[in-house]
Protein backbone atom coordinates (compact mmCIF):
# COMPACT_ATOMS: atom_id res chain seq x y z
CA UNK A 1 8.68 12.04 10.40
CA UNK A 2 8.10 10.35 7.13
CA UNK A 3 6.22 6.76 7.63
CA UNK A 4 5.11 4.29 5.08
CA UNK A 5 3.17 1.46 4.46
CA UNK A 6 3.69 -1.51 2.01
CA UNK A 7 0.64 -3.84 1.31
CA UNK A 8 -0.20 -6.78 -0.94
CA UNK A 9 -3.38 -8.82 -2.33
CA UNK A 10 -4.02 -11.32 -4.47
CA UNK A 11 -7.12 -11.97 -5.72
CA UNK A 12 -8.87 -14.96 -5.36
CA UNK A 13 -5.30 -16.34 -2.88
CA UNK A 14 -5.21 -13.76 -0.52
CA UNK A 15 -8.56 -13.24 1.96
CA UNK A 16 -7.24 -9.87 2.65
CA UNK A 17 -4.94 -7.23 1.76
CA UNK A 18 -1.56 -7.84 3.99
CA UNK A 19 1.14 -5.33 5.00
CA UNK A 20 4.25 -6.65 3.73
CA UNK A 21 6.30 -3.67 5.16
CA UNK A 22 6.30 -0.60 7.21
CA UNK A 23 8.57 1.77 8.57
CA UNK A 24 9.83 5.33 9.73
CA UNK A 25 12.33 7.69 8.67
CA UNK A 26 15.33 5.93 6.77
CA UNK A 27 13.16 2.46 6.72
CA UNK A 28 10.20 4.87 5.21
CA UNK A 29 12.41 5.95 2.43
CA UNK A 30 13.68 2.71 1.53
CA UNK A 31 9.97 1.56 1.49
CA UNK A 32 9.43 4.08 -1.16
CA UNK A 33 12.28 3.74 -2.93
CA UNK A 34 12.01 0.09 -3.56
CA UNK A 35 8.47 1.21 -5.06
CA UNK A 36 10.01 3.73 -7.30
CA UNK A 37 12.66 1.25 -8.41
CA UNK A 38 9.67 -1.30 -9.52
CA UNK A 39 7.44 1.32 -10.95
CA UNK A 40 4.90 1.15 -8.69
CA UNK A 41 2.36 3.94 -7.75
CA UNK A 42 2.72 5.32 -4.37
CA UNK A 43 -0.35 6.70 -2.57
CA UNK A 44 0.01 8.98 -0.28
CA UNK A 45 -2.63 9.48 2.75
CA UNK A 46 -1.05 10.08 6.10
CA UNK A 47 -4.22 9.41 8.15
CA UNK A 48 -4.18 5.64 6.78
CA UNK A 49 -0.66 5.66 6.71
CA UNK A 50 -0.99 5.99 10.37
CA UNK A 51 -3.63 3.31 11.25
CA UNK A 52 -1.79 1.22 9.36
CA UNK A 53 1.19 1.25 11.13
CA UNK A 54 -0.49 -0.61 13.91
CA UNK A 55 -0.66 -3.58 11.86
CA UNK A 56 1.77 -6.17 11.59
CA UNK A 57 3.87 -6.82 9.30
CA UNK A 58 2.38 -10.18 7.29
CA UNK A 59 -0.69 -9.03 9.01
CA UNK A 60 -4.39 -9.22 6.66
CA UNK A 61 -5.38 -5.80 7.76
CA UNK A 62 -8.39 -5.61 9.48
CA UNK A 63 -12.10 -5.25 8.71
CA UNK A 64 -12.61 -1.86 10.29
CA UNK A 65 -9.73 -0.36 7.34
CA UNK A 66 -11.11 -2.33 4.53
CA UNK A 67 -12.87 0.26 2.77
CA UNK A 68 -10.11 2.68 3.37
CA UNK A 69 -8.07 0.03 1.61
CA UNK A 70 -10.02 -0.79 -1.36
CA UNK A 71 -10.06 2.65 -2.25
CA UNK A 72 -6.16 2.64 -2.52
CA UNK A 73 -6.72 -0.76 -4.85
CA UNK A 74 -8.99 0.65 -7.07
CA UNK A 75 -7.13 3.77 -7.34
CA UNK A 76 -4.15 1.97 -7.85
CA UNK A 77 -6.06 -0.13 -10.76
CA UNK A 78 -7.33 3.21 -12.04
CA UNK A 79 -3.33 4.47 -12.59
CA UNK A 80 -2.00 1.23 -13.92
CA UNK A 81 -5.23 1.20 -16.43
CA UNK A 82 -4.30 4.91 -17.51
CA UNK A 83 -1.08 3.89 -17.86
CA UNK A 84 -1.67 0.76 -20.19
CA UNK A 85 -4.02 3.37 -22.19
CA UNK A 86 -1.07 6.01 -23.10
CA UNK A 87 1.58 3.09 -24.05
């Protein structure tokens, strides 16, 4: 079953990235269609996917997935940076 996983993170507001919504199935879809309707980059990795899942939603996520997480920020700066370049 399709799952995914919506975070935020402000820098220099935010003391950690938050999951701002999750979901299975139909919910999963909507997540990522609400993503494609904004033009924002999905990234897809089910094993983080998963872990995150056991966070709440409005939850910081916690220590232990932090470097996990970073790597989706600074891939996801990596795209948008890319995409600035070809504009």
């Amino acid at each position: 079953m399709k799952k995914a996983v919506a975070m935020k993170y402000k820098a220099y507001e935010d003391a950690a990235p938050k999951v701002i919504a999750k979901g299975e199935g139909h919910i999963a879809q909507k997540i990522i269609q609400k993503a494609q309707e904004y033009d924002i980059s999905i990234f897809q990795n089910p094993e983080l996917t998963n872990m995150l899942m056991d966070v709440e939603v409005n939850d910081n996520i916690p220590p232990e997935l932090y470097k996990a997480v970073v790597e989706v920020f600074v891939w996801l700066h990596q795209v948008q940076d890319k995409a600035k370049l070809s504009q």
